[in-house]
C-alpha atoms as a PDB file:
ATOM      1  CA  UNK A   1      50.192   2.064 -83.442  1.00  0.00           C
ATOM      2  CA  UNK A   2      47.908   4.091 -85.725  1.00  0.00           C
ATOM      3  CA  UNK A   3      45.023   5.583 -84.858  1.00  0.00           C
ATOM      4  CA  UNK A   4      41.883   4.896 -87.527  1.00  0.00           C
ATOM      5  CA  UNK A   5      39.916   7.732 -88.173  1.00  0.00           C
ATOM      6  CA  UNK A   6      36.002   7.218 -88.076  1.00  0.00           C
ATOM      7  CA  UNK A   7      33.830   7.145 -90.415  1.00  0.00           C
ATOM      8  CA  UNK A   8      31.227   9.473 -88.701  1.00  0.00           C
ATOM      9  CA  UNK A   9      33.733  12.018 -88.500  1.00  0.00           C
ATOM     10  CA  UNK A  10      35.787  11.930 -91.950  1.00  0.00           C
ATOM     11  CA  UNK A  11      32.532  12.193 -94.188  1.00  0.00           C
ATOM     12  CA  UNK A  12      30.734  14.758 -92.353  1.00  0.00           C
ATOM     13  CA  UNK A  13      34.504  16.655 -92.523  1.00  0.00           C
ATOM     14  CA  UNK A  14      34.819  16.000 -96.068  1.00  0.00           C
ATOM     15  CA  UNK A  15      30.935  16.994 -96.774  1.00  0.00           C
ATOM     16  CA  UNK A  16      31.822  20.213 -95.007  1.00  0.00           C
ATOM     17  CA  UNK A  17      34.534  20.922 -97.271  1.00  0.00           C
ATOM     18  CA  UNK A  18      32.523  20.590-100.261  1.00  0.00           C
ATOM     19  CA  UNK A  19      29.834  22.782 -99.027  1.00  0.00           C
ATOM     20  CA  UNK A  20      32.087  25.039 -98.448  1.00  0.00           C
ATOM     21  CA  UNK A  21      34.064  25.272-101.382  1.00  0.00           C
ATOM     22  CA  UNK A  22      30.668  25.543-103.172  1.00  0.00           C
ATOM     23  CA  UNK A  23      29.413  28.140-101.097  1.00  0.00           C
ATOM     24  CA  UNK A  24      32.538  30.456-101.904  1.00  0.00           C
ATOM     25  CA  UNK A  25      31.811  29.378-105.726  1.00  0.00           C
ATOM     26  CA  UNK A  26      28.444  30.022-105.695  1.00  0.00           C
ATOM     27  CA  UNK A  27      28.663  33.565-103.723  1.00  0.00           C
ATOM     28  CA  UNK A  28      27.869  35.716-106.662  1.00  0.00           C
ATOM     29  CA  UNK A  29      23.923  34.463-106.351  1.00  0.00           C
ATOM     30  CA  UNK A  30      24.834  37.204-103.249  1.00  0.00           C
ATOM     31  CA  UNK A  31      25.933  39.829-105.205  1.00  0.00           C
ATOM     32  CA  UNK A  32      22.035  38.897-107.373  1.00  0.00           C
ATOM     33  CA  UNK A  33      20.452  39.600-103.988  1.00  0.00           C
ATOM     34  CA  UNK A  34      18.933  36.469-103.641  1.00  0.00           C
ATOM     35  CA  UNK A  35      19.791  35.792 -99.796  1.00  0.00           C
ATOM     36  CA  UNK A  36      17.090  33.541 -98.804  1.00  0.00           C
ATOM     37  CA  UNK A  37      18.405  31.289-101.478  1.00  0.00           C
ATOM     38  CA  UNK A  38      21.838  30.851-101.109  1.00  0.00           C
ATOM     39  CA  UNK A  39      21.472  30.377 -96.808  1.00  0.00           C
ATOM     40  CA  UNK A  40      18.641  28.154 -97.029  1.00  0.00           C
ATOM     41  CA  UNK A  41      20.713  25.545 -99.227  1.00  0.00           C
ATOM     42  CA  UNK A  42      23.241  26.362 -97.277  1.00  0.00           C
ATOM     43  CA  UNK A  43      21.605  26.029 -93.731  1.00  0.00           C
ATOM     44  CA  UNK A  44      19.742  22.511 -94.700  1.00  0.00           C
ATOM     45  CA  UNK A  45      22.875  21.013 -96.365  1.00  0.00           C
ATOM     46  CA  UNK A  46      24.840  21.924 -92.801  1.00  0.00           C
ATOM     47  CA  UNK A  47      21.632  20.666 -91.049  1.00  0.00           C
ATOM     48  CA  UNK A  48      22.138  17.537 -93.259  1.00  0.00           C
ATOM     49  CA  UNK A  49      25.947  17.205 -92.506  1.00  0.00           C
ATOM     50  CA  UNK A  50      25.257  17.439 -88.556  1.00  0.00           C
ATOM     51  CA  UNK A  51      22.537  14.792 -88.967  1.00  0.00           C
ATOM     52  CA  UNK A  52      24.556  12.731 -90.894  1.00  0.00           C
ATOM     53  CA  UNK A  53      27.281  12.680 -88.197  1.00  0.00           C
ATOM     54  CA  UNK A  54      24.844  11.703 -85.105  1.00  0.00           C
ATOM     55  CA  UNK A  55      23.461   8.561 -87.550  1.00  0.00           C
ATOM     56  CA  UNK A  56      26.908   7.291 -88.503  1.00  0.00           C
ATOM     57  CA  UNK A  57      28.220   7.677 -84.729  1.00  0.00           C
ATOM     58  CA  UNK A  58      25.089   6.079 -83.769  1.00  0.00           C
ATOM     59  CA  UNK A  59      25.897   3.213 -86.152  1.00  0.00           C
ATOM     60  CA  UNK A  60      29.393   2.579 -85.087  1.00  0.00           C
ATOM     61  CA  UNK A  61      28.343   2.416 -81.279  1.00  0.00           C
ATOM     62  CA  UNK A  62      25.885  -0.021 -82.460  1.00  0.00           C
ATOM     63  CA  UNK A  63      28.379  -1.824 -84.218  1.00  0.00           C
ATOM     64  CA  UNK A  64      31.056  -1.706 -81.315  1.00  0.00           C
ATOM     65  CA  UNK A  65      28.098  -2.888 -78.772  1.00  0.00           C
ATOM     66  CA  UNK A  66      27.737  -5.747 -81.144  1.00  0.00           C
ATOM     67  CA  UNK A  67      31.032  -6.581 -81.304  1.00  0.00           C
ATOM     68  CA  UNK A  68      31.435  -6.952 -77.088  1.00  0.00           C
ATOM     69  CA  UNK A  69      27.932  -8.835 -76.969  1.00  0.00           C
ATOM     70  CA  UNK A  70      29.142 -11.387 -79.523  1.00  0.00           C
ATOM     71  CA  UNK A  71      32.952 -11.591 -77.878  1.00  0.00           C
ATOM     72  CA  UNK A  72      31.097 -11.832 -74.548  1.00  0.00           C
ATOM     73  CA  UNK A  73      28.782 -15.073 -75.723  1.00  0.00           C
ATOM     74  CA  UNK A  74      31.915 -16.770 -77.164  1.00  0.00           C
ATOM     75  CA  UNK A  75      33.886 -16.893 -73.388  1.00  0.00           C
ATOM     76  CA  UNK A  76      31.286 -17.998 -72.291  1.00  0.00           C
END
């Protein structure tokens, strides 16, 4: 049987890539000496990511709850 991935952990994973990738493209703003810059967009769009993560989880465990509340009312 194969295991489905979740959502709240695929996009954040993929989103992390990106920034990543982008961050490594964008390093010669460094080599400019404009620090505050280049971690600041960095350090919100990783704040972003994690908060991301915690709302989709949060969503799915909604959805799973859901899902046994309405299975419940239908044995019954």
């Amino acid at each position: 049987m194969r295991t489905k991935i979740k959502k709240s952990t695929y996009l954040p994973a993929v989103l992390l890539v990106y920034l990543l990738c982008m961050a490594y493209i964008g390093r010669n703003i460094l080599l400019k000496g404009e620090y505050l810059y280049y971690f600041s967009v960095f350090g919100i769009s990783l704040i972003i990511i994690v908060l991301l993560h915690f709302s989709l989880k949060k969503k799915e465990k909604q959805s799973i709850e859901k899902q046994s509340e309405h299975k419940n009312d239908k044995e019954n």
